[in-house]
Protein backbone atom coordinates (compact mmCIF):
# COMPACT_ATOMS: atom_id res chain seq x y z
CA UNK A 1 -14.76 7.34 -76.51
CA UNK A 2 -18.32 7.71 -77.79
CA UNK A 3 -17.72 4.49 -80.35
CA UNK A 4 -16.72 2.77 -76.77
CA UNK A 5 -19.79 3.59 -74.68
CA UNK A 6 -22.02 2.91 -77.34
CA UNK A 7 -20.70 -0.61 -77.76
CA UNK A 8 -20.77 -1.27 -73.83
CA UNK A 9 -24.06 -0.25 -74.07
CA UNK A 10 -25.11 -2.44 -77.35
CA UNK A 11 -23.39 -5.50 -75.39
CA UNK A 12 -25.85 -4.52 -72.48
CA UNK A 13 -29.08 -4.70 -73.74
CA UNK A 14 -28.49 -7.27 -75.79
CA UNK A 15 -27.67 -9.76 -72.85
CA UNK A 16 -30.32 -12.20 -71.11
CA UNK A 17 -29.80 -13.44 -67.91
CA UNK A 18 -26.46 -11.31 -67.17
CA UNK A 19 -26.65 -10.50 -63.49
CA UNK A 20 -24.12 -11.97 -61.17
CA UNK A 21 -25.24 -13.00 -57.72
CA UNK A 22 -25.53 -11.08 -54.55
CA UNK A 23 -25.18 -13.69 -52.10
CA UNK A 24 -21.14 -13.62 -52.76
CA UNK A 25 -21.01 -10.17 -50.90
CA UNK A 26 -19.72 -11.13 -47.50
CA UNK A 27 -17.77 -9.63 -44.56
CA UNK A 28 -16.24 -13.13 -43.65
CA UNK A 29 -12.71 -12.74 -45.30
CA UNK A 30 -12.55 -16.57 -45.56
CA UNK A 31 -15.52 -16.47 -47.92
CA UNK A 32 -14.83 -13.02 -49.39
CA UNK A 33 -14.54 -12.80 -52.84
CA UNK A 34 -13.37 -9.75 -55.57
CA UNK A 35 -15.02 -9.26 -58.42
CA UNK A 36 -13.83 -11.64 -60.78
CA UNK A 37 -13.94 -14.34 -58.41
CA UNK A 38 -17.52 -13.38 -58.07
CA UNK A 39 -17.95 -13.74 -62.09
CA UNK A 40 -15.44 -16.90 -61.96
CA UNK A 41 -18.01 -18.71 -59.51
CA UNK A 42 -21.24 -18.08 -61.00
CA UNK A 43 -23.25 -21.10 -62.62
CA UNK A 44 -24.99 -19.48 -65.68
CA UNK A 45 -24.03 -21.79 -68.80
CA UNK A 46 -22.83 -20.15 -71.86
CA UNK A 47 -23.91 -17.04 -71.29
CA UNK A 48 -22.64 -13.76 -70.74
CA UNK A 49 -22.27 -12.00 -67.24
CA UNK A 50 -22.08 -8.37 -66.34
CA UNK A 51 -21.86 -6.98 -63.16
CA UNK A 52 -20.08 -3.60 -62.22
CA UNK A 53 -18.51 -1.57 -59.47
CA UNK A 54 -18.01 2.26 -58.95
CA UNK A 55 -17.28 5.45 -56.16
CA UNK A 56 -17.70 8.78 -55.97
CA UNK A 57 -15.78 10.72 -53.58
CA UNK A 58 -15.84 13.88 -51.98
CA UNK A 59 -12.39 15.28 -50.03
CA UNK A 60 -11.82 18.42 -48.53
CA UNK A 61 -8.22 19.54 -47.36
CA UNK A 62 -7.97 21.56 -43.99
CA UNK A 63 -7.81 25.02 -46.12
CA UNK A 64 -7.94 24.30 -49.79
CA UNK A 65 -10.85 23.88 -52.08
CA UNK A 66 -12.84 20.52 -51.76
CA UNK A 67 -12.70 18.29 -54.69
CA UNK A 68 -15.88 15.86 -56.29
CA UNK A 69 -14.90 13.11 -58.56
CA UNK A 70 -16.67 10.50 -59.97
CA UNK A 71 -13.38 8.34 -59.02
CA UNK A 72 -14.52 5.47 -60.83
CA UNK A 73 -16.37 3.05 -62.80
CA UNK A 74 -15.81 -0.28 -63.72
CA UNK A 75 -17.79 -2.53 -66.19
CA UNK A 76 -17.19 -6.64 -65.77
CA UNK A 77 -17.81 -9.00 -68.17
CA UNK A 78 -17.60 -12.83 -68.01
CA UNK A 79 -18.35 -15.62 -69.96
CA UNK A 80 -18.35 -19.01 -69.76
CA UNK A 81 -17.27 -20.99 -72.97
CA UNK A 82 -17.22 -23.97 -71.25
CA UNK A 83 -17.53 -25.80 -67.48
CA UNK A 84 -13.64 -25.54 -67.68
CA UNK A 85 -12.77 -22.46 -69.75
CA UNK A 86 -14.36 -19.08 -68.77
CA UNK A 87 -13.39 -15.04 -69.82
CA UNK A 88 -13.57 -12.44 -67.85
CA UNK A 89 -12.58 -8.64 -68.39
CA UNK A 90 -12.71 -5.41 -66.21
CA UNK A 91 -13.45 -1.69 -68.39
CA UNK A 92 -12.38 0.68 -66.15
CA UNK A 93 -13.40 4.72 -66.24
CA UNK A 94 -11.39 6.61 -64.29
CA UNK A 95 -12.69 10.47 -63.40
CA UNK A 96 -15.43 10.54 -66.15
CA UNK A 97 -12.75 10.80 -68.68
CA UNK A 98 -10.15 7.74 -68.71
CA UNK A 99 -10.93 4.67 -69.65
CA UNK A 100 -8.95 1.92 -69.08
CA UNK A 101 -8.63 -1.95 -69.24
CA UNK A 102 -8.10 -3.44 -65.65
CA UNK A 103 -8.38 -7.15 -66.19
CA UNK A 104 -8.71 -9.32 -69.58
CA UNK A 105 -7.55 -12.89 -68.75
CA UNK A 106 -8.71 -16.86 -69.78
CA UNK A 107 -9.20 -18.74 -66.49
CA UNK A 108 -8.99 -22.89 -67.96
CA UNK A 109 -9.94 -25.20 -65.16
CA UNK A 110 -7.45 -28.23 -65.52
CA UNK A 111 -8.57 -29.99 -62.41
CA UNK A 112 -10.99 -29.17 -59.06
CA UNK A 113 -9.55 -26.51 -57.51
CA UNK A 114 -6.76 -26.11 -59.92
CA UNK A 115 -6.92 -23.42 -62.75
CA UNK A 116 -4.26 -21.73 -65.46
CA UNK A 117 -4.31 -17.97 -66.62
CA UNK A 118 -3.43 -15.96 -68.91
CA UNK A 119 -4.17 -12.29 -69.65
CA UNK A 120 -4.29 -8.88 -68.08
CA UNK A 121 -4.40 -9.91 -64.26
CA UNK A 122 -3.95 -8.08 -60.90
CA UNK A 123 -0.36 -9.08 -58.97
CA UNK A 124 -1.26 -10.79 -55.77
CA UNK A 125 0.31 -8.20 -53.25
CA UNK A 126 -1.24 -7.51 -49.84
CA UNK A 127 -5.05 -6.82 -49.64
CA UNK A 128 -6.72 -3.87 -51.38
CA UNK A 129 -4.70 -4.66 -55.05
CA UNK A 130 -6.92 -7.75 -55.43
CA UNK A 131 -9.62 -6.31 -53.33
CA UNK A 132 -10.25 -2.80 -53.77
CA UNK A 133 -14.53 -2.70 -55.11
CA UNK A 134 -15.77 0.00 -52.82
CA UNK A 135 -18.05 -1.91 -50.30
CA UNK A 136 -14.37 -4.31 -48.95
CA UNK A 137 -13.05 -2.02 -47.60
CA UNK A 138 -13.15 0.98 -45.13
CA UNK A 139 -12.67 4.38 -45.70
CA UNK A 140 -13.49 6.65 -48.69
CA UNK A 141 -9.71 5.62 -49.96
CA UNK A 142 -7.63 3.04 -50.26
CA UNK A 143 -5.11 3.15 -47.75
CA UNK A 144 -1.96 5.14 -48.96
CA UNK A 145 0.62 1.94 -48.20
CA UNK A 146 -1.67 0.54 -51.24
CA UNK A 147 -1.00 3.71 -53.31
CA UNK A 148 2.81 4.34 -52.70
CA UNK A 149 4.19 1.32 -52.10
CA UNK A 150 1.57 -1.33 -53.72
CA UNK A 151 1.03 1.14 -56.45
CA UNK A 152 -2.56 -0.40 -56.44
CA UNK A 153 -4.45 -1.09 -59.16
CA UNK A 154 -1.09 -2.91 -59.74
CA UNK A 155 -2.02 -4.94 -63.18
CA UNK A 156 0.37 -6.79 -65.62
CA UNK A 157 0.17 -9.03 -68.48
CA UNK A 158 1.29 -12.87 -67.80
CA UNK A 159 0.34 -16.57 -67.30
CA UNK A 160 0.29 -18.45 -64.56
CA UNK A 161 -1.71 -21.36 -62.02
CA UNK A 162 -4.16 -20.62 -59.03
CA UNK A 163 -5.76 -22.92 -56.78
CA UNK A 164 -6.71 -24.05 -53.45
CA UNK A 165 -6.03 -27.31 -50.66
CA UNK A 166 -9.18 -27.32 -48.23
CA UNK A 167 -7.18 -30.54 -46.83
CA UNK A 168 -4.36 -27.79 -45.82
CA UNK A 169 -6.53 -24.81 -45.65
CA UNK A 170 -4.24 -22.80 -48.51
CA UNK A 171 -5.06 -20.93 -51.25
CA UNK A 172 -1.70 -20.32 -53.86
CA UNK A 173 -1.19 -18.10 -57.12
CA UNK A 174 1.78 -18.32 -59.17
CA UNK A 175 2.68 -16.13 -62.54
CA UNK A 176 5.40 -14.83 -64.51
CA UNK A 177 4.26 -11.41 -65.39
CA UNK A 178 6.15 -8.54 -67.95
CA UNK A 179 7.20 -6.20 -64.97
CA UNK A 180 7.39 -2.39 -64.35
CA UNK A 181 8.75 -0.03 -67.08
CA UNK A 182 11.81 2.14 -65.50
CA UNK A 183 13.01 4.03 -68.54
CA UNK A 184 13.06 4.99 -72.56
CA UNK A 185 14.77 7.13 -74.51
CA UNK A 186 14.32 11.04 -74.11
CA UNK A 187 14.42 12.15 -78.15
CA UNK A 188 17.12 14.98 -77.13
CA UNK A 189 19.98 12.11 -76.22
CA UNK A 190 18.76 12.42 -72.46
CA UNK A 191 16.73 9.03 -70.87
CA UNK A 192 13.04 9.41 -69.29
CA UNK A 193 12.77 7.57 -65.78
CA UNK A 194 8.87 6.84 -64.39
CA UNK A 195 10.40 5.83 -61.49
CA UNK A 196 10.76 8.28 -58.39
CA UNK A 197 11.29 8.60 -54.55
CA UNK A 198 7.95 10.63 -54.14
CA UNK A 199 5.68 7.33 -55.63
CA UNK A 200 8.02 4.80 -55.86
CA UNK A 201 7.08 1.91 -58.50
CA UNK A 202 3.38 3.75 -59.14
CA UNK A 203 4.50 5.29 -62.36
CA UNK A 204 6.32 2.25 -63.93
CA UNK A 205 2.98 0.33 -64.09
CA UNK A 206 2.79 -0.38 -67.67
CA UNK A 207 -1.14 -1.45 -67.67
CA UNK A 208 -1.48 -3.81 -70.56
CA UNK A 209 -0.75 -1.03 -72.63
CA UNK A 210 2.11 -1.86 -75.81
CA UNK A 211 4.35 -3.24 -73.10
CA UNK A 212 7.60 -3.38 -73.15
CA UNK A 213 9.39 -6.71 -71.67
CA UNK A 214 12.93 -8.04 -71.85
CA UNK A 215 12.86 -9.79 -68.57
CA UNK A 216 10.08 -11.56 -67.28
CA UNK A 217 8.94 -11.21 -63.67
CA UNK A 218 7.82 -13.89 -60.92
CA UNK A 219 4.58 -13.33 -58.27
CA UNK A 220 3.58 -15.62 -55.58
CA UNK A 221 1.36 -15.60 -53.00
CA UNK A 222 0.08 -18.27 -50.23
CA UNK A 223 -3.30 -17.33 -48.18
CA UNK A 224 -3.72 -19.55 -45.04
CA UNK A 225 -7.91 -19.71 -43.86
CA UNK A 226 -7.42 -23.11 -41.33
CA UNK A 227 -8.47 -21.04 -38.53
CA UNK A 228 -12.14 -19.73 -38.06
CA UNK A 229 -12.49 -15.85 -39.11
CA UNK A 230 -9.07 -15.83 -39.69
CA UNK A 231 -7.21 -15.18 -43.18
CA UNK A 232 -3.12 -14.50 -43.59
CA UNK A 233 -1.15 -13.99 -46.76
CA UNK A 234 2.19 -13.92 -47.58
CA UNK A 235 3.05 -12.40 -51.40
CA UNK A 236 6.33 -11.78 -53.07
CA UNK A 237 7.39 -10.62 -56.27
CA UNK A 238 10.86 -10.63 -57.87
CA UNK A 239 12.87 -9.39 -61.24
CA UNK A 240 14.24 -6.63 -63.23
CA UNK A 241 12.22 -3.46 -64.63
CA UNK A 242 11.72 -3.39 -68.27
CA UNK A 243 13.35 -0.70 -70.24
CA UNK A 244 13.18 0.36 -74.36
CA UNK A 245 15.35 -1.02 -76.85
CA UNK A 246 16.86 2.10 -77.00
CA UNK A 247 18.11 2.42 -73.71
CA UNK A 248 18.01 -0.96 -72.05
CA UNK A 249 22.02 -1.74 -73.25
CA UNK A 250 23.16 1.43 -70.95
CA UNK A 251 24.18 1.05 -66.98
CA UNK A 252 21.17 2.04 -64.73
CA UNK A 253 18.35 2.00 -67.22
CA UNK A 254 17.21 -0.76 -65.29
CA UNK A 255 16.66 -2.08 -61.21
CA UNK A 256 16.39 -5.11 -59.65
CA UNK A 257 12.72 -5.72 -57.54
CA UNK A 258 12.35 -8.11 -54.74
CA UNK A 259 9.25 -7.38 -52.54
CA UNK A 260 7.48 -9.22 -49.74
CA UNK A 261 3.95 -8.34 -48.58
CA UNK A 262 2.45 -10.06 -45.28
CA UNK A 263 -1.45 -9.20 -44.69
CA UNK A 264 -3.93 -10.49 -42.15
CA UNK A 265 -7.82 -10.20 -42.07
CA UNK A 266 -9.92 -11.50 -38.91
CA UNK A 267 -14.14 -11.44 -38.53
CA UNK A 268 -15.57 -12.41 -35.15
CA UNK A 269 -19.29 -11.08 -34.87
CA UNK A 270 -19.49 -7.44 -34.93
CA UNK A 271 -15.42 -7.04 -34.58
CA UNK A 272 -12.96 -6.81 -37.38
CA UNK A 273 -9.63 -6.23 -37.71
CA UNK A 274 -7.12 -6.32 -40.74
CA UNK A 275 -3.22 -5.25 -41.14
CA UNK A 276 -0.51 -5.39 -43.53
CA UNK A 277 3.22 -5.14 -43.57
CA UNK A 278 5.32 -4.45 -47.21
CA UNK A 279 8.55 -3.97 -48.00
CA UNK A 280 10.69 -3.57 -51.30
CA UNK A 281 14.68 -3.69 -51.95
CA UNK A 282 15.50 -1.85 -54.91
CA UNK A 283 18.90 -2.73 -56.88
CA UNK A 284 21.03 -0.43 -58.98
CA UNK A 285 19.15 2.50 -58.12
CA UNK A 286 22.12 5.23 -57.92
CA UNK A 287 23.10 4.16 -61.52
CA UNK A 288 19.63 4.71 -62.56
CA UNK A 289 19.34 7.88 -60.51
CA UNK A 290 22.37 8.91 -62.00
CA UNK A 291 21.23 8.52 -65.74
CA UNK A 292 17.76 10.00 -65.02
CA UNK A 293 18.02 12.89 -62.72
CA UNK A 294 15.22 10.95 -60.48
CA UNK A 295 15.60 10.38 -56.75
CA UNK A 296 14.09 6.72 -56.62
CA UNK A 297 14.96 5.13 -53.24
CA UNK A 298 16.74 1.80 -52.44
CA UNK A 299 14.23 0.83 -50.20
CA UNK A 300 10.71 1.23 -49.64
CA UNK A 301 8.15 0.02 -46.95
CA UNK A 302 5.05 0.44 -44.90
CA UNK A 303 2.28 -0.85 -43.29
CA UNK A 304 -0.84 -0.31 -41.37
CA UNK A 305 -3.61 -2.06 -38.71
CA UNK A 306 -7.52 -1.27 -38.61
CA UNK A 307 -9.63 -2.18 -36.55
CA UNK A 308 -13.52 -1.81 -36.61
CA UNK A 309 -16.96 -2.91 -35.24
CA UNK A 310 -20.58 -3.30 -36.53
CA UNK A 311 -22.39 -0.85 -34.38
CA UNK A 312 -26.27 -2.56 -35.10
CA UNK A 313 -27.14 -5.82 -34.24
CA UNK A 314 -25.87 -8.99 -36.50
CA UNK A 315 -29.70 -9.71 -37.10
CA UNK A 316 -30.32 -6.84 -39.70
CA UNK A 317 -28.91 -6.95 -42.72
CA UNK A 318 -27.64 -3.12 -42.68
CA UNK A 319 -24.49 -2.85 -40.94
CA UNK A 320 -22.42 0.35 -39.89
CA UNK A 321 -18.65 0.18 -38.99
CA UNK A 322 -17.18 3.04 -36.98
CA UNK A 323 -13.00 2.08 -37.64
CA UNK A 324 -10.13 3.51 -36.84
CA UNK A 325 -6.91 2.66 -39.19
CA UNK A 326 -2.85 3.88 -38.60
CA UNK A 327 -0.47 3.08 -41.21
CA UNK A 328 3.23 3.98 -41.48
CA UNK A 329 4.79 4.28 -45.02
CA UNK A 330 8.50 5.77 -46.34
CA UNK A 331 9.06 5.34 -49.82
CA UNK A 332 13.04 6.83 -49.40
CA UNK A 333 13.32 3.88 -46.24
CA UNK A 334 16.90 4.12 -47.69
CA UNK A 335 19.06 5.19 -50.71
CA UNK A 336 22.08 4.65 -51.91
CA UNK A 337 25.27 6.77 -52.91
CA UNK A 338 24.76 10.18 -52.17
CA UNK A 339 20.97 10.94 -52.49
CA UNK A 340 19.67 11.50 -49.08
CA UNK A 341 16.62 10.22 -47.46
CA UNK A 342 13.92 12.78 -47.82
CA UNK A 343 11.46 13.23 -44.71
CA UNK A 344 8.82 14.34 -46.45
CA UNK A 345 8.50 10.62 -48.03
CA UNK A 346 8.64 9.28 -44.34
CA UNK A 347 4.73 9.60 -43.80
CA UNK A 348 2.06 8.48 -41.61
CA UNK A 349 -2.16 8.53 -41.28
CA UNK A 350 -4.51 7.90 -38.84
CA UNK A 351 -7.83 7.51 -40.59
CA UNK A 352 -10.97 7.48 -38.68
CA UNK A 353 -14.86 6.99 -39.79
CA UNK A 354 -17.91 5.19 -40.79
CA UNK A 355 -18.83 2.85 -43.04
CA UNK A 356 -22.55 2.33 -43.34
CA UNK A 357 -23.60 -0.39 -45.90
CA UNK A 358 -27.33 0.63 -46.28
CA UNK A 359 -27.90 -2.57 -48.16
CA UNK A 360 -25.41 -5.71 -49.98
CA UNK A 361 -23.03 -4.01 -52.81
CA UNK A 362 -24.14 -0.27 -51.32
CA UNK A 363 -21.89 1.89 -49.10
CA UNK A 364 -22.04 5.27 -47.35
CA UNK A 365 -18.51 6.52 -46.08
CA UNK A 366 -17.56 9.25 -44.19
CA UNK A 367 -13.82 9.63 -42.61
CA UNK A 368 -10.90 12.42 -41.52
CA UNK A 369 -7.54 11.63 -41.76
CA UNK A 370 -5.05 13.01 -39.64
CA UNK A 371 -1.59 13.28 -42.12
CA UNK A 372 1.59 13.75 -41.42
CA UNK A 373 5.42 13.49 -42.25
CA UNK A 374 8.49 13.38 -40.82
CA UNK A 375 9.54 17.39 -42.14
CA UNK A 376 8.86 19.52 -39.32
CA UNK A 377 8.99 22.03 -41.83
CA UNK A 378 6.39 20.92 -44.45
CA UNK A 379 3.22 20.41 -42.67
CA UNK A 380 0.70 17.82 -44.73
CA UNK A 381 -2.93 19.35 -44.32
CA UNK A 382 -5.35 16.90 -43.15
CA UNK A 383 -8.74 16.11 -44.92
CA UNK A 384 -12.52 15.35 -44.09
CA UNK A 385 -13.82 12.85 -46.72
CA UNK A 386 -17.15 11.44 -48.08
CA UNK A 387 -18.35 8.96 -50.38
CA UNK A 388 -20.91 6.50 -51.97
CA UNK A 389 -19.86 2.78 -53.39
CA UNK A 390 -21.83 0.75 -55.28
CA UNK A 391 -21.00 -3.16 -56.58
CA UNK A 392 -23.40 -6.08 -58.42
């Protein structure tokens, strides 16, 4: 860990002219850009670019303790090898003491508008998975449809093609990625499943790290900007989880995936308003509940709508957002054989706050969320939140 920070900081200092531009920050979602877009667009020569992102949170349940995190930090790095062939890489620290790798991919230019990848990239699935820095979004966190059933940050090794038509006003990714992990073998004859009904997918995500693949994966998306203000997307993802050599041969140590995500964005003036609808069909998933003792649903879903508005003028270049955001999300939508639907997956939260961006790339939050499920019994406690963002 120690060797780690003292290279990052080595690379740091020795770097001239490694800032990446502010002007990319924007609230227009046609023009809005995540951070390696940001590092993908800059005109700097061969040189290297570094730019980060980071939050730290404050949340306090109804009648628990409160808890401060430094959630996270995130180091980017870009370079540019050539006008076609650029690198770029995201070192994540997670709570002070994770550290992770979110993105490490080779972006190759073929043709305007038309590039191939390769590497450690995000899967294009509804909004906040490709952009989640802190200042694109309201609310100190993510929304929980982009925890439970995007299992957001949602990253896998593959290849693919991205580009855009500004003659059809469409934006497309396409990639074959390695896919979720479901199961290995449990060293006392017995098999480990990630996979359950409280999370869904979240604990399959494999991260880049020694992954295991035996059937590749497919990810599209198509984002639609031909109308002012206005942005859609429709994602989808398909294929089989991966499982160990050990265990892959036996029934249920794998499912079948297909998922569709639809997503909107809109900016007129002050107003803003953005919504998203997922869903995922699980196959085979009593077999594999069967083998592993897990209670992974057949089906899982959710979605949510904001809405918010600048409350100072569009003249100053400080802007506060009071919003208001519902979202509905079941990760046991259905089962199959004789595991039953469990309420207390059926969930919903109505999230209400401010957003003050005191300047571009810095953000003030403040929210509660009113949480509940569909147990009558088991009461979810709600929670008052606060937090700072920072990205450049």
């Amino acid at each position: 860990m120690k060797k780690l920070i003292v290279l990052i900081i080595l690379v740091m200092v020795s770097v001239v002219d490694a800032q990446t531009a502010q002007d990319t920050i924007t609230f227009d979602p046609q023009k809005q850009l995540n951070a390696a877009q940001r590092l993908l667009s800059g005109n700097y020569g061969k040189a290297v670019t570094l730019g980060a992102y980071g939050e730290m949170t404050y949340n306090q349940p109804e009648s628990n303790n409160g808890e401060l995190d430094v959630q996270r930090l995130v180091l980017l790095v870009g370079y540019k090898f050539s006008d076609q062939v650029q690198f770029v890489t995201e070192i994540e620290f997670e709570h002070v003491e994770e550290v992770y790798v979110e993105q490490a991919f080779v972006n190759y230019a073929i043709a305007p508008n038309v590039s191939l990848r390769g590497g450690l990239m995000l899967v294009p699935m509804g909004i906040v998975n490709e952009f989640h820095e802190p200042t694109t979004f309201n609310g100190v966190e993510r929304p929980a449809v982009d925890n439970v059933i995007v299992p957001t940050t949602w990253r896998e090794i593959g290849f693919g093609v991205t580009g855009r038509s500004n003659e059809l006003s469409i934006g497309y990714q396409a990639y074959v990625f390695n896919g979720f992990k479901s199961t290995s073998f449990g060293g006392d004859g017995g098999v480990n499943g990630f996979l359950k009904g409280s999370n869904g997918l979240r604990s399959g995500r494999q991260k880049g790290i020694k992954s295991t693949i035996d059937s590749p994966t497919l990810s599209l998306k198509i984002d639609y900007y031909g109308i002012p203000g206005l942005r859609l997307g429709v994602s989808s993802y398909f294929g089989k989880t991966q499982a160990e050599d050990d265990v892959e041969a036996i029934d249920g140590s794998n499912i079948g995936i297909s998922m569709l995500g639809l997503d909107a964005r809109y900016a007129f003036r002050r107003f803003a308003a953005r919504g998203q609808y997922i869903h995922a069909s699980l196959s085979d998933t009593e077999n594999y509940n069967d083998l592993t003792g897990r209670d992974l649903g057949s089906a899982l879903k959710g979605w949510y709508i904001e809405t918010s508005y600048n409350l100072l003028s569009q003249e100053k270049s400080q802007r506060l957002f009071a919003f208001a955001r519902y979202e509905k999300y079941d990760t046991h939508a259905d089962t199959e054989g004789d595991l039953l639907r469990n309420d207390n997956y059926n969930r919903n939260d109505l999230t209400m706050g401010l957003s003050y961006h005191i300047a571009p790339g810095v953000v003030l939050k403040g929210d509660y969320q009113f949480r509940d499920n569909a147990n009558a019994d088991n009461d979810v406690q709600n929670r008052l939140n606060m937090g700072i963002g920072v990205w450049f």
